[in-house]
C-alpha atoms as a PDB file:
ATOM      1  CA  UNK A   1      20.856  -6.180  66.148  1.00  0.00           C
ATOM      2  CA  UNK A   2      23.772  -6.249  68.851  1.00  0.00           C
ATOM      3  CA  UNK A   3      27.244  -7.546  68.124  1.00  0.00           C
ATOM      4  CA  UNK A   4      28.209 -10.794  69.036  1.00  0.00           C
ATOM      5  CA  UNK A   5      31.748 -12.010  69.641  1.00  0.00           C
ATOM      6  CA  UNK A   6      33.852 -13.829  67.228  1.00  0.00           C
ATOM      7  CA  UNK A   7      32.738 -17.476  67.176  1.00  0.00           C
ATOM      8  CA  UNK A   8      34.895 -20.389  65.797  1.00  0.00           C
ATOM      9  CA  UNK A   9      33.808 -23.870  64.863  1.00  0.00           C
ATOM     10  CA  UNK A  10      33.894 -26.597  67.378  1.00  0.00           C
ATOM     11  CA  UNK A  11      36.531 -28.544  64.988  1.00  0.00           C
ATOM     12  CA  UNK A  12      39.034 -26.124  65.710  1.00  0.00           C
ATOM     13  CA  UNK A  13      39.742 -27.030  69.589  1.00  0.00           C
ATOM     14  CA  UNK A  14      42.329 -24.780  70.743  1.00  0.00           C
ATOM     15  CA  UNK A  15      43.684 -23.976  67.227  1.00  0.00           C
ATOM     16  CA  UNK A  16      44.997 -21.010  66.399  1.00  0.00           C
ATOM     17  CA  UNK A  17      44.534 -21.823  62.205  1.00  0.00           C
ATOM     18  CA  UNK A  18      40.325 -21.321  61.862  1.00  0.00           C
ATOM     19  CA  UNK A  19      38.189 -18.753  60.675  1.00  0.00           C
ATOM     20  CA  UNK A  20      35.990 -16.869  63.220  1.00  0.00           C
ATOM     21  CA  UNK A  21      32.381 -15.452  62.573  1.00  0.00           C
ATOM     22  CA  UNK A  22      30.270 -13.227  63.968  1.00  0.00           C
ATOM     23  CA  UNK A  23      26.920 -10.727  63.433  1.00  0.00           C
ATOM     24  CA  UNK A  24      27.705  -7.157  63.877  1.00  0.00           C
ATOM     25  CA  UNK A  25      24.630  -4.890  63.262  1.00  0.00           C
ATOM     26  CA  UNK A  26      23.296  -7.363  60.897  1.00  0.00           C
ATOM     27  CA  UNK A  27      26.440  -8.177  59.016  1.00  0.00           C
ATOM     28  CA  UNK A  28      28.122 -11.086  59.140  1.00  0.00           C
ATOM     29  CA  UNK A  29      31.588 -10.923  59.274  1.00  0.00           C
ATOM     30  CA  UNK A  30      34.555 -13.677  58.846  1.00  0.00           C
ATOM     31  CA  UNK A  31      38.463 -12.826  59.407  1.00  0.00           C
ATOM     32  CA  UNK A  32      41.150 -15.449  59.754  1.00  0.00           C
ATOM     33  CA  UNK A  33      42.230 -16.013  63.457  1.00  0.00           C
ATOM     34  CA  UNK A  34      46.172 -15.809  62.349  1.00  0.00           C
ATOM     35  CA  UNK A  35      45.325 -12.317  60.612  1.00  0.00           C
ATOM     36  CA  UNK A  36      42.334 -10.631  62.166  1.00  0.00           C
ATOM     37  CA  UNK A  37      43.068  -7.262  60.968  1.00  0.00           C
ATOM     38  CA  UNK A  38      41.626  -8.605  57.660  1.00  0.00           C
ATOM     39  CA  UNK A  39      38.000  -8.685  57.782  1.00  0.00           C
ATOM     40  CA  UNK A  40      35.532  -9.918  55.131  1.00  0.00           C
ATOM     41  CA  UNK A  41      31.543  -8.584  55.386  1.00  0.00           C
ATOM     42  CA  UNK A  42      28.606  -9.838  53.789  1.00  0.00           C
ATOM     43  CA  UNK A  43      25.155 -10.494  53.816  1.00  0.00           C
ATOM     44  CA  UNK A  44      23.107 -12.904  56.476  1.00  0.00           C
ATOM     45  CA  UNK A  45      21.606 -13.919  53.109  1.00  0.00           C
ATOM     46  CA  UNK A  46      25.064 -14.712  50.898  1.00  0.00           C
ATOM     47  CA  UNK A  47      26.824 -16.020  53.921  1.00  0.00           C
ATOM     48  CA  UNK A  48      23.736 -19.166  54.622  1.00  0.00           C
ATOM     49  CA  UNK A  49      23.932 -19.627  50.649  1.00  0.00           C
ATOM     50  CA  UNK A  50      27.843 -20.090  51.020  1.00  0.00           C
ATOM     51  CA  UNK A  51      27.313 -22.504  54.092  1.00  0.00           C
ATOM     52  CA  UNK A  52      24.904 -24.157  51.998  1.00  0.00           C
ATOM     53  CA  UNK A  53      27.610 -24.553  48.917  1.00  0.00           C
ATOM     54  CA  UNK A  54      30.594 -25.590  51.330  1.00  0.00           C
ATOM     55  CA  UNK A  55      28.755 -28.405  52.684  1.00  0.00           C
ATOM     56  CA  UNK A  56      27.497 -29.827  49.635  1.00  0.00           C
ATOM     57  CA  UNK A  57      30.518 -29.792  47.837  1.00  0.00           C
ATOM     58  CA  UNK A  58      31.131 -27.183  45.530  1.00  0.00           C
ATOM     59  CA  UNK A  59      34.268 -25.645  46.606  1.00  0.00           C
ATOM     60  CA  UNK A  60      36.555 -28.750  47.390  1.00  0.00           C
ATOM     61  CA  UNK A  61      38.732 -28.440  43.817  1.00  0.00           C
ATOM     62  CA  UNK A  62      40.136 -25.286  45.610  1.00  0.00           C
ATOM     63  CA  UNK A  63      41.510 -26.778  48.432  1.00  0.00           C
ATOM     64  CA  UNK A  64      43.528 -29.981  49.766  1.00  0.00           C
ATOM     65  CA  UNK A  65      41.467 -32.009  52.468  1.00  0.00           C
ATOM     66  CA  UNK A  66      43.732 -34.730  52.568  1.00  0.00           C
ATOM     67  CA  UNK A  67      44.541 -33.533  56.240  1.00  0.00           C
END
């Protein structure tokens, strides 16, 4: 599988406060675009499960979406 460049949701516009994604060698990876030296790898697998969980719901006690 080749790399793909980071990616960032279209919500962001031209914000510099998102998290970017992208498949490197079939890992997924995440890193905040303020701190991209931090990266975060997982599984194709555990990464659609957490998609899954974030849009129905189950993490919004951990943050404020009040905007």
């Amino acid at each position: 599988m080749r790399s793909t460049q980071w990616q960032r949701s279209s919500f962001t516009a031209n914000s510099n406060n998102c998290i970017e994604v992208r498949t490197v060698e079939g890992v997924v990876e995440l890193r905040e675009s303020e701190n991209g030296d931090v990266i975060v790898r997982t599984t194709p697998v555990k990464f659609a499960r957490f998609l899954s969980g974030v849009k129905a719901g189950e993490f919004d006690q951990h943050g404020d979406f009040r905007g």
